[in-house]
C-alpha atoms as a PDB file:
ATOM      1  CA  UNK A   1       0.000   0.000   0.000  1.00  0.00           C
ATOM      2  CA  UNK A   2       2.654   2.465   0.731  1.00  0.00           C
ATOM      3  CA  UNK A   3       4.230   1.785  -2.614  1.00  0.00           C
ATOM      4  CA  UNK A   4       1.030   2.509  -4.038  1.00  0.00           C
ATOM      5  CA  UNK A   5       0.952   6.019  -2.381  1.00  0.00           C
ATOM      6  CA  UNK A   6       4.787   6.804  -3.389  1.00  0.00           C
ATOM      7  CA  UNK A   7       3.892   5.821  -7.197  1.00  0.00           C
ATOM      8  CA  UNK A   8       0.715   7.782  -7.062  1.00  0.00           C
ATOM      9  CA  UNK A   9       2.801  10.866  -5.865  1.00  0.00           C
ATOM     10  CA  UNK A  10       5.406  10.773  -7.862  1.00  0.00           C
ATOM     11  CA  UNK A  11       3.408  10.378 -10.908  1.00  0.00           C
ATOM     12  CA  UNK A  12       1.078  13.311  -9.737  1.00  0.00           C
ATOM     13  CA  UNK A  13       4.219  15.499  -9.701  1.00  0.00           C
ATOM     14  CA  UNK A  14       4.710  15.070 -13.354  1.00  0.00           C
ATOM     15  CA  UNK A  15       1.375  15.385 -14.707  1.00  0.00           C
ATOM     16  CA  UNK A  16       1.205  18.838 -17.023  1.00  0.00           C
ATOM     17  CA  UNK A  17      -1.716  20.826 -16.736  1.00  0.00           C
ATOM     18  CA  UNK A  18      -3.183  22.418 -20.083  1.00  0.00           C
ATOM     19  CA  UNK A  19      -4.564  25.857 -20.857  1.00  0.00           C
ATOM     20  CA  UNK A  20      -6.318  26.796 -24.346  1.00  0.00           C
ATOM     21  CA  UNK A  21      -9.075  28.981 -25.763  1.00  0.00           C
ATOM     22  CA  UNK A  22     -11.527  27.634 -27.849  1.00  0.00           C
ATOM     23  CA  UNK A  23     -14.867  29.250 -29.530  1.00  0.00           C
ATOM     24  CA  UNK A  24     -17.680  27.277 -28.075  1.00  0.00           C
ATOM     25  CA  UNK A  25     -19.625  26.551 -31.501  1.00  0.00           C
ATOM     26  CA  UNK A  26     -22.411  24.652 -29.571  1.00  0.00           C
ATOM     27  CA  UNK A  27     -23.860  25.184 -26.866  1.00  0.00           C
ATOM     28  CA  UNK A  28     -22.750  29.120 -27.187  1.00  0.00           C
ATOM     29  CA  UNK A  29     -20.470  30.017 -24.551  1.00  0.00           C
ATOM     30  CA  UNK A  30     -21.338  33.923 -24.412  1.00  0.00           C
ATOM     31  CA  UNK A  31     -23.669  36.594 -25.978  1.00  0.00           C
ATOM     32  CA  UNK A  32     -21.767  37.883 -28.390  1.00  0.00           C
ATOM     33  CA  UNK A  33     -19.463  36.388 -31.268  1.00  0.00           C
ATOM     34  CA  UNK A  34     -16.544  37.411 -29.184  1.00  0.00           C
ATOM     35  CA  UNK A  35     -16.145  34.364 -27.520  1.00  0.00           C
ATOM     36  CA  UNK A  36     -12.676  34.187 -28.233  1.00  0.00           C
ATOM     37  CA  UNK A  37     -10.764  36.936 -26.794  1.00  0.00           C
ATOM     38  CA  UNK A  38      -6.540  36.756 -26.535  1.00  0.00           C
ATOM     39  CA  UNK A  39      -6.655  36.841 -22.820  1.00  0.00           C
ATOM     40  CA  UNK A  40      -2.858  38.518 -23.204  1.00  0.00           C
ATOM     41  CA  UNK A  41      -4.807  41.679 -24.104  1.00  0.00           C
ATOM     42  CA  UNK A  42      -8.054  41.336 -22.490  1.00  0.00           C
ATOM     43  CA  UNK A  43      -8.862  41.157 -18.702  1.00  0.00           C
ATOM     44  CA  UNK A  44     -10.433  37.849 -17.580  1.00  0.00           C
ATOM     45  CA  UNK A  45     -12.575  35.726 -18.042  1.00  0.00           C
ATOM     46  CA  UNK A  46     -11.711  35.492 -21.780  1.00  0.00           C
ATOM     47  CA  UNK A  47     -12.343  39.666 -22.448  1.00  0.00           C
ATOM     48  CA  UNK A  48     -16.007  39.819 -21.634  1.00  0.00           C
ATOM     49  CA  UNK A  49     -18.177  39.782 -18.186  1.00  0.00           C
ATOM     50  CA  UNK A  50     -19.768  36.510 -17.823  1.00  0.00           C
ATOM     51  CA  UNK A  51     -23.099  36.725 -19.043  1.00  0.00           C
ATOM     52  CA  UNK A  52     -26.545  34.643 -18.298  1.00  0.00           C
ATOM     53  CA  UNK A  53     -26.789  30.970 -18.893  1.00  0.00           C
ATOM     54  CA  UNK A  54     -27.439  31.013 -22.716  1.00  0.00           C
ATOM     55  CA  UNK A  55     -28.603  27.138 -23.275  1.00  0.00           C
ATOM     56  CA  UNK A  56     -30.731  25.194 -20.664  1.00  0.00           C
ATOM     57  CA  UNK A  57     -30.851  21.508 -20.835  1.00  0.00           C
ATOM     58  CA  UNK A  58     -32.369  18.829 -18.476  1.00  0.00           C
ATOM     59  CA  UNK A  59     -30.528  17.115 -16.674  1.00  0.00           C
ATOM     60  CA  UNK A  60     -29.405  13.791 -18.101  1.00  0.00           C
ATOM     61  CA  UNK A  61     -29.477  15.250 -21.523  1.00  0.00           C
ATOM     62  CA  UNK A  62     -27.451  14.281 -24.200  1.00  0.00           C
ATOM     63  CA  UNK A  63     -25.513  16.471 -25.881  1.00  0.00           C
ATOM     64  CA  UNK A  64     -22.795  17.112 -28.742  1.00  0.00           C
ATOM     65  CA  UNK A  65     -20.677  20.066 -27.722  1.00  0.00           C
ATOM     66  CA  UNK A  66     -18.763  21.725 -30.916  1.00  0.00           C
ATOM     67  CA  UNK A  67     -16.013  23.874 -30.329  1.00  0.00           C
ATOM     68  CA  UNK A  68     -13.388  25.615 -32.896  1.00  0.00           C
ATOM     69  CA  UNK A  69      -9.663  26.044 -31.950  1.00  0.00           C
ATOM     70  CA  UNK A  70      -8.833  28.923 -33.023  1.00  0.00           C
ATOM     71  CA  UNK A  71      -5.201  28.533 -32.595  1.00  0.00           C
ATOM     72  CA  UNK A  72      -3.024  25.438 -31.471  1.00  0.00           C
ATOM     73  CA  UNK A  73      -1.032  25.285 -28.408  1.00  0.00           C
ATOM     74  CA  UNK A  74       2.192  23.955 -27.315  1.00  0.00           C
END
C-alpha cells in the first residue's frame, strides 16, 4: 500500500496541466461572437463579463458540444 501512495505521488508530480481557448460553436459560450478573446490583451474571463446561462438543458441530456480552436497550443 505504501508503494502505491509513493507511485501515485510521484506520478502526480509530473502530470502537465493544459490551458487553451476555444470558440464554443455549440452550446454558445457567451452573448456575443466574441467568444474568443486573446486573454494577453483582455482582462479575464476570456475579455467579456460573464453573461446569463445562454442554453438550458435537463438534466441527463445528451448532448454534442462543438467547439473551434482557433489557434493550437504547445
Amino acid at each position: 500500500m505504501e508503494i502505491l501512495c509513493w507511485s501515485t505521488l510521484f506520478l502526480a508530480a509530473f502530470i502537465n496541466t493544459c490551458n487553451a481557448h476555444v470558440n464554443l460553436n455549440f452550446p454558445k459560450g457567451r452573448p456575443l461572437n466574441l467568444d474568443f478573446l486573446d486573454s494577453v490583451r483582455t482582462p479575464g474571463p476570456c475579455g467579456m463579463p460573464k453573461g446569463e446561462p445562454l442554453s438550458v438543458f435537463e438534466a441527463g441530456t445528451r448532448l454534442n458540444v462543438s467547439w473551434h480552436l482557433n489557434y493550437p497550443h504547445q
